[in-house]
N, C-alpha and C. Protein backbone atom coordinates (compact mmCIF):
# COMPACT_ATOMS: atom_id res chain seq x y z
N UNK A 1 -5.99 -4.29 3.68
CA UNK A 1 -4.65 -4.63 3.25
C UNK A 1 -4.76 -5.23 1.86
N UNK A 2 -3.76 -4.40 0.97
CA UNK A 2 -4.01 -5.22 -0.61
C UNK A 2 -3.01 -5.85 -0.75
N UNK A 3 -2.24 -6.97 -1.04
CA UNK A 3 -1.08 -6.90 -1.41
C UNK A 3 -0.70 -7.49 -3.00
N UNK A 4 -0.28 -6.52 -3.79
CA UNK A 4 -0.64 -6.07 -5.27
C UNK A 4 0.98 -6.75 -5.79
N UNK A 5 1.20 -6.44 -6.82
CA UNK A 5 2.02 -7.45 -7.36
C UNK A 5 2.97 -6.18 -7.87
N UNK A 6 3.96 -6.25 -8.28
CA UNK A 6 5.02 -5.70 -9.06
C UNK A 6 5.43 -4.25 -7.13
N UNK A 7 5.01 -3.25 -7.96
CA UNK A 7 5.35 -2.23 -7.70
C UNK A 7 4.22 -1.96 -6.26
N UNK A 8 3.16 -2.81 -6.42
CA UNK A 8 1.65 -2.20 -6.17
C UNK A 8 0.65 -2.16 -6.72
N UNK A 9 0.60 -3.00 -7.70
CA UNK A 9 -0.58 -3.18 -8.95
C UNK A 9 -2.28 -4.03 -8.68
N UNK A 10 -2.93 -3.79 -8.55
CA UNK A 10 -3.87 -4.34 -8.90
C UNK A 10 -4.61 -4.04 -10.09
N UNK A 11 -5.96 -4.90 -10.44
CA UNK A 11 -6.44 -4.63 -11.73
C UNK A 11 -7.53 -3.33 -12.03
N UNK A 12 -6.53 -2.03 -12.50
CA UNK A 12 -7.76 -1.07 -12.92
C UNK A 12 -7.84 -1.18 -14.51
N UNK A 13 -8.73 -1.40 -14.75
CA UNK A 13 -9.19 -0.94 -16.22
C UNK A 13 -10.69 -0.24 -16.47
N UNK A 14 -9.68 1.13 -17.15
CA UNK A 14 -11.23 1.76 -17.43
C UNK A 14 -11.83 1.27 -18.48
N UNK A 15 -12.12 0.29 -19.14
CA UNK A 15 -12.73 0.13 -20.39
C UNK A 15 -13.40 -1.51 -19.82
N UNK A 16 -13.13 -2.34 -19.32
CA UNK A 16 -13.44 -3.23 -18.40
C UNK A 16 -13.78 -3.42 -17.20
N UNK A 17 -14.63 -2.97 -16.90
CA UNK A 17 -15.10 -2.34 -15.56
C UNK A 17 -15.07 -3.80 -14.73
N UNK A 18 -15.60 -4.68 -15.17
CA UNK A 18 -16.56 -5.86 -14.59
C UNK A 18 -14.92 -6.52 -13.94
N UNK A 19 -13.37 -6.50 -14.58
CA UNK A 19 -12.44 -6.54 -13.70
C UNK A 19 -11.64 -5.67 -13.02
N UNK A 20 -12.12 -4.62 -12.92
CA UNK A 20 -11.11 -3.52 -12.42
C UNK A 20 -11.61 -3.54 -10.94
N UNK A 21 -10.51 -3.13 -10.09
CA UNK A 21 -10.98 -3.08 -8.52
C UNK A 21 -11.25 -2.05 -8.13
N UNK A 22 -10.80 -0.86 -8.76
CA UNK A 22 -11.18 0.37 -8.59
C UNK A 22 -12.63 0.95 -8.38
N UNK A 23 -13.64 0.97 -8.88
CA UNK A 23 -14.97 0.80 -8.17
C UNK A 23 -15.19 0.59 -6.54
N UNK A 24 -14.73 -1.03 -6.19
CA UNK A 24 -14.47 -1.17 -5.22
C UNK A 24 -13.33 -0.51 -4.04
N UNK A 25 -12.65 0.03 -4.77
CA UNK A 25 -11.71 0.44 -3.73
C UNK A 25 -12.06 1.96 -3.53
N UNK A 26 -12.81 2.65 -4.55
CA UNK A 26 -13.25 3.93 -4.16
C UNK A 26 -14.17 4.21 -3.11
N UNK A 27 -15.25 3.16 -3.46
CA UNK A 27 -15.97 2.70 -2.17
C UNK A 27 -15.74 2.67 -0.44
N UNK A 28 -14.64 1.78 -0.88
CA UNK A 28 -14.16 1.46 0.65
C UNK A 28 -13.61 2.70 1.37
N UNK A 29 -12.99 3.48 -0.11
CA UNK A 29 -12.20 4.72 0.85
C UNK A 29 -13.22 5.91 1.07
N UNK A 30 -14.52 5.96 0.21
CA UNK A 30 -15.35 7.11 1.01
C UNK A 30 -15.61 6.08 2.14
N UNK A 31 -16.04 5.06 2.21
CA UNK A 31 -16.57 4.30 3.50
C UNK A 31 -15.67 4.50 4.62
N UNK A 32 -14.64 5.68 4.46
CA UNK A 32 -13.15 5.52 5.53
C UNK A 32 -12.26 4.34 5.92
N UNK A 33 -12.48 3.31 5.22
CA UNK A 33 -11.52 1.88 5.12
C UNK A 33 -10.11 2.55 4.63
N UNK A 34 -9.27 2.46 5.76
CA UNK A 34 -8.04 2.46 5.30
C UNK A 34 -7.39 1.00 4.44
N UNK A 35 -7.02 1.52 2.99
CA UNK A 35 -6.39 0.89 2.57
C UNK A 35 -4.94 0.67 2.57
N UNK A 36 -3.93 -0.20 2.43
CA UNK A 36 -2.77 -0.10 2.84
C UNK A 36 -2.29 -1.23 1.41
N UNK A 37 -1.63 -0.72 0.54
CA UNK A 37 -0.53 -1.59 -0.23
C UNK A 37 0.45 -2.06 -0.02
N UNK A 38 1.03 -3.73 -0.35
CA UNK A 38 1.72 -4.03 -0.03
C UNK A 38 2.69 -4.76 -1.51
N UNK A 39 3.82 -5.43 -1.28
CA UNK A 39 4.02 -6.02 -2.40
C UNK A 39 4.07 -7.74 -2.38
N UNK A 40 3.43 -7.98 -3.37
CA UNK A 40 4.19 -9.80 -3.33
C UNK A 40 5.10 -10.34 -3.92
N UNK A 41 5.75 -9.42 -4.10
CA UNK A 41 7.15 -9.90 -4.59
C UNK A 41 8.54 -9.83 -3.49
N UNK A 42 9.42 -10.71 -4.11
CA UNK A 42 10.42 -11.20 -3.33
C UNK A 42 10.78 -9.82 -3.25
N UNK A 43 11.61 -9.13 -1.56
CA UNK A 43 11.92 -7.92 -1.47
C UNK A 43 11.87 -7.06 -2.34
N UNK A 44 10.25 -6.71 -2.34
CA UNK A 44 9.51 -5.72 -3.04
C UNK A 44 9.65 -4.48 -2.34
N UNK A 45 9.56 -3.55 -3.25
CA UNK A 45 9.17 -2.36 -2.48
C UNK A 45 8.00 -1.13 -3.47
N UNK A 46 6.78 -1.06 -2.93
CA UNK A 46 5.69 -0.50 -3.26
C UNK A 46 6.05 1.24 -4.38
N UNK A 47 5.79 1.60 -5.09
CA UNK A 47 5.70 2.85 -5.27
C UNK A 47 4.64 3.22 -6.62
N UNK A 48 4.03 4.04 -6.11
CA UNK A 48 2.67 4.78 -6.85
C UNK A 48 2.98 5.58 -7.75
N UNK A 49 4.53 5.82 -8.58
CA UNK A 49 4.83 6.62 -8.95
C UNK A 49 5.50 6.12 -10.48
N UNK A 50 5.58 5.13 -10.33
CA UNK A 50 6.13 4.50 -11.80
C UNK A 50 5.09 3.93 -13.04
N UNK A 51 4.10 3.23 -12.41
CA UNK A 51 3.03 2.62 -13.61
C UNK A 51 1.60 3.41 -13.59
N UNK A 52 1.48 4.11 -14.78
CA UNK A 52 -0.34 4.11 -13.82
C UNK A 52 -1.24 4.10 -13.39
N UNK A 53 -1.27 2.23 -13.59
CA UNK A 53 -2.39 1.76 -12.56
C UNK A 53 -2.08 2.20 -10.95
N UNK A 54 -1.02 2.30 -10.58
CA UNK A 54 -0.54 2.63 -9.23
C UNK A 54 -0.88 4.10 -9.33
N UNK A 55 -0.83 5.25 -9.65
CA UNK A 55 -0.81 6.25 -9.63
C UNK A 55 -2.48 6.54 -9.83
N UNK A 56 -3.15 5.76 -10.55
CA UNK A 56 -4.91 5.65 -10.27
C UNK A 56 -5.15 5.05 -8.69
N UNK A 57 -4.42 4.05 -8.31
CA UNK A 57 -4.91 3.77 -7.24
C UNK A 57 -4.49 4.97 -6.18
N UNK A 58 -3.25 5.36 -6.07
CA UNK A 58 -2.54 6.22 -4.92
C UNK A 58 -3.92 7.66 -5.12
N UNK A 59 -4.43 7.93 -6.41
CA UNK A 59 -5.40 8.78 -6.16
C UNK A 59 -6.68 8.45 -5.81
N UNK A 60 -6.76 7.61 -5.67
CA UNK A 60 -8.15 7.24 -5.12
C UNK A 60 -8.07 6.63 -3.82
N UNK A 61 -6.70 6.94 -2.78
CA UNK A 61 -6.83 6.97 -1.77
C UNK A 61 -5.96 5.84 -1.03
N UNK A 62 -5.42 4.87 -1.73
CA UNK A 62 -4.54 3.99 -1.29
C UNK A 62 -3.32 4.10 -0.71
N UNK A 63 -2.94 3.90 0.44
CA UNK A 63 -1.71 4.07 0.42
C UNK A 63 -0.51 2.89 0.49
N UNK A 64 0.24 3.15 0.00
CA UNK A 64 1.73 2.67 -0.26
C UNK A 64 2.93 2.60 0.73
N UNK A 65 2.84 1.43 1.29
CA UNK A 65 3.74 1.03 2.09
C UNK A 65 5.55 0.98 1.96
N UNK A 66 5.90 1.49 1.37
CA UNK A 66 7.55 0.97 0.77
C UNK A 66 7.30 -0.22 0.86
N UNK A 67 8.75 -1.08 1.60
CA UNK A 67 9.28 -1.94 1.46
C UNK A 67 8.72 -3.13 2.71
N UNK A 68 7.74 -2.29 3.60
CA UNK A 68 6.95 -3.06 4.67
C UNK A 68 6.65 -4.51 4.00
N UNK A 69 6.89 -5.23 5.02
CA UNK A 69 6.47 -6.46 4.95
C UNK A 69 5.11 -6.54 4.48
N UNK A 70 4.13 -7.23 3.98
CA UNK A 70 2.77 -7.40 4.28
C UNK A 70 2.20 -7.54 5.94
N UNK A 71 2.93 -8.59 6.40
CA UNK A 71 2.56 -8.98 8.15
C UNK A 71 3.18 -8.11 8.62
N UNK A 72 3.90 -7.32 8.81
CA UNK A 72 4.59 -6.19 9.26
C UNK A 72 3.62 -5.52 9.31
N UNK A 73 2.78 -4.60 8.21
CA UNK A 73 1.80 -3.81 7.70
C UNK A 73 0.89 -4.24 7.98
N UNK A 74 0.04 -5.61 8.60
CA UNK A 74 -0.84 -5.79 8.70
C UNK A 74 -1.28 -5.37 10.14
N UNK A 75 0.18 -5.51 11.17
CA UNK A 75 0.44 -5.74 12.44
C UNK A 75 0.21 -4.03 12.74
N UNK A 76 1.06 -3.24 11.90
CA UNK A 76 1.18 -1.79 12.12
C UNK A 76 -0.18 -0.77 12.39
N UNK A 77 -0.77 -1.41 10.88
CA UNK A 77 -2.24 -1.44 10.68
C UNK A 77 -2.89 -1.35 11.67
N UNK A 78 -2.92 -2.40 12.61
CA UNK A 78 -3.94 -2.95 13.69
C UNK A 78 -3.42 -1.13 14.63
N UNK A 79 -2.38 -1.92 14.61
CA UNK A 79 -1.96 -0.51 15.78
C UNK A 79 -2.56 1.34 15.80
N UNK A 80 -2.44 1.48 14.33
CA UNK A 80 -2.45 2.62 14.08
C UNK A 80 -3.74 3.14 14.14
N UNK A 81 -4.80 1.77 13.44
CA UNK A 81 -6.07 2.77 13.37
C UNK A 81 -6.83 1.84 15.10
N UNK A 82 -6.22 1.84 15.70
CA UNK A 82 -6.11 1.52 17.25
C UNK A 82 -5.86 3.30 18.39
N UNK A 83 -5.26 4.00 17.57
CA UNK A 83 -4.95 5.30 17.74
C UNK A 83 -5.70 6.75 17.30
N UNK A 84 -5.80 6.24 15.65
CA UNK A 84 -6.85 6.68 14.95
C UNK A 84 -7.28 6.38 14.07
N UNK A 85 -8.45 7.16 13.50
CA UNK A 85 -9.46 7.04 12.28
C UNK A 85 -9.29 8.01 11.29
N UNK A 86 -8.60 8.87 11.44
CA UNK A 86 -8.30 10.01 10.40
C UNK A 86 -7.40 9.46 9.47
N UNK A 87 -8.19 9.63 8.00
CA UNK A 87 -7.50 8.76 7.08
C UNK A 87 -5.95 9.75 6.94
N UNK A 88 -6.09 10.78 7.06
CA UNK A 88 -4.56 11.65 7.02
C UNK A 88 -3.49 11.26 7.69
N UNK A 89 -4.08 10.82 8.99
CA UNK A 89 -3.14 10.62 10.46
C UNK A 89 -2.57 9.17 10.09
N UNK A 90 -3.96 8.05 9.23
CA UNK A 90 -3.33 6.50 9.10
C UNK A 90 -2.06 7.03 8.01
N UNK A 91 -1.90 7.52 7.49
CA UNK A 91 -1.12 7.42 6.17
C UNK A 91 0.07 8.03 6.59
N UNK A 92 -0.04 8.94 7.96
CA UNK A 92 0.91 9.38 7.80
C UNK A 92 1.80 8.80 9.02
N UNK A 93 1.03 8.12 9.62
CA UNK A 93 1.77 7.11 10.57
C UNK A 93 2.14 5.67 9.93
N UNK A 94 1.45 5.46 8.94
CA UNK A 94 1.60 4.08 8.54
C UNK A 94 3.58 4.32 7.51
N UNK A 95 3.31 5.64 7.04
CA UNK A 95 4.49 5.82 6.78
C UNK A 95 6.06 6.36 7.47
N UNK A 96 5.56 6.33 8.92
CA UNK A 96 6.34 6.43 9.62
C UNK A 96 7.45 5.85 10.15
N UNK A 97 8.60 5.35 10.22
CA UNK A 97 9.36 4.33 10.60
C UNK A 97 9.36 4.19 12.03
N UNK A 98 9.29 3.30 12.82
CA UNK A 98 8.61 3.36 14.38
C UNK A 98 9.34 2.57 14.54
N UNK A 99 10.17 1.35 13.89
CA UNK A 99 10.85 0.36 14.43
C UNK A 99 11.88 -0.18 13.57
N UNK A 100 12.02 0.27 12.73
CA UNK A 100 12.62 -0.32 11.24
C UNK A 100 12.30 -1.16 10.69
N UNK A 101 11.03 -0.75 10.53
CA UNK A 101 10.27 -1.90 9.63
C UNK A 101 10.31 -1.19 8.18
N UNK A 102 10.74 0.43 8.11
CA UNK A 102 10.32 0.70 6.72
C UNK A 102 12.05 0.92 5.90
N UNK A 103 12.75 0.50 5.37
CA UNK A 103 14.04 1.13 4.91
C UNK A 103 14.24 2.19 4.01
N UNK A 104 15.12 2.88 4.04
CA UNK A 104 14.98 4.16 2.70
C UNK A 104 15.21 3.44 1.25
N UNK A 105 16.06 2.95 1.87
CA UNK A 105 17.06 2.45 0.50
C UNK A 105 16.99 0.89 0.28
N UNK A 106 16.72 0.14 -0.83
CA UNK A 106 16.99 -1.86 -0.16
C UNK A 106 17.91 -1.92 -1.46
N UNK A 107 19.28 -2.37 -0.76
CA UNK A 107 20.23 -2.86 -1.52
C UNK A 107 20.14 -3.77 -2.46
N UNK A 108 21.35 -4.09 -3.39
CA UNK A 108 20.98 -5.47 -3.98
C UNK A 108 21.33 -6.66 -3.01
N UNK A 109 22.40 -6.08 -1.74
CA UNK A 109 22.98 -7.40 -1.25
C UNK A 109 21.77 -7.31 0.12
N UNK A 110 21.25 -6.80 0.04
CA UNK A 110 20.80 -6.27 1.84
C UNK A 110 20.17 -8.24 1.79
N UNK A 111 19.82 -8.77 1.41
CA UNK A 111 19.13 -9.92 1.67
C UNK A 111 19.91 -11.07 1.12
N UNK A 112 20.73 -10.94 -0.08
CA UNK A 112 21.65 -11.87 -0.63
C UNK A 112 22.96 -11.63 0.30
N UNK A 113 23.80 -12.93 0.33
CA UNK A 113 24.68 -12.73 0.21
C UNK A 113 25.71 -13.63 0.17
């Protein structure tokens, strides 16, 4: 479980190796460690598709939770690779909505109001 800042960010830099996590996270994912992104921001929601450091990580195997909680995702997590080990099957269950933990859409008011 990463839980990355903005969008999904952690630190890749190719020219600075000695801080980038990427090394490490390539690792983990031939090692079959499912990785799972989360956000730490106030009703965040994850996507691999806007910056790209996220779009280096989503290719090297990370996946991207939407708007999942972290403990939500951590809980799901447990469950899923409880079922299986196929990194295809985690990703594609982890993106599954099973309880409404994942939303399509997050309003501006959905939490204000």
């Amino acid at each position: 479980m990463i839980e990355g800042t903005g969008f999904g960010h952690t630190p890749v830099y190719p020219r600075a190796e000695k801080l980038s996590w990427l090394p490490s996270i390539k690792r983990a994912v031939e090692e079959s460690v499912a990785l799972v992104m989360t956000s730490q921001a106030l009703y965040g929601r994850t996507n691999p598709y806007v910056y790209r450091n996220a779009r280096v990580l989503k290719q090297a195997g990370v996946v991207y939770v939407e708007d999942m909680l972290t403990e939500v995702a951590y809980v799901k997590l447990g469950w899923v690779l409880g079922h299986t080990q196929d990194p295809k099957e985690v990703e594609s269950l982890m993106l599954t909505d099973i309880a409404g933990e994942i939303s399509s859409r997050t309003l501006f008011n959905t939490y204000l109001i």
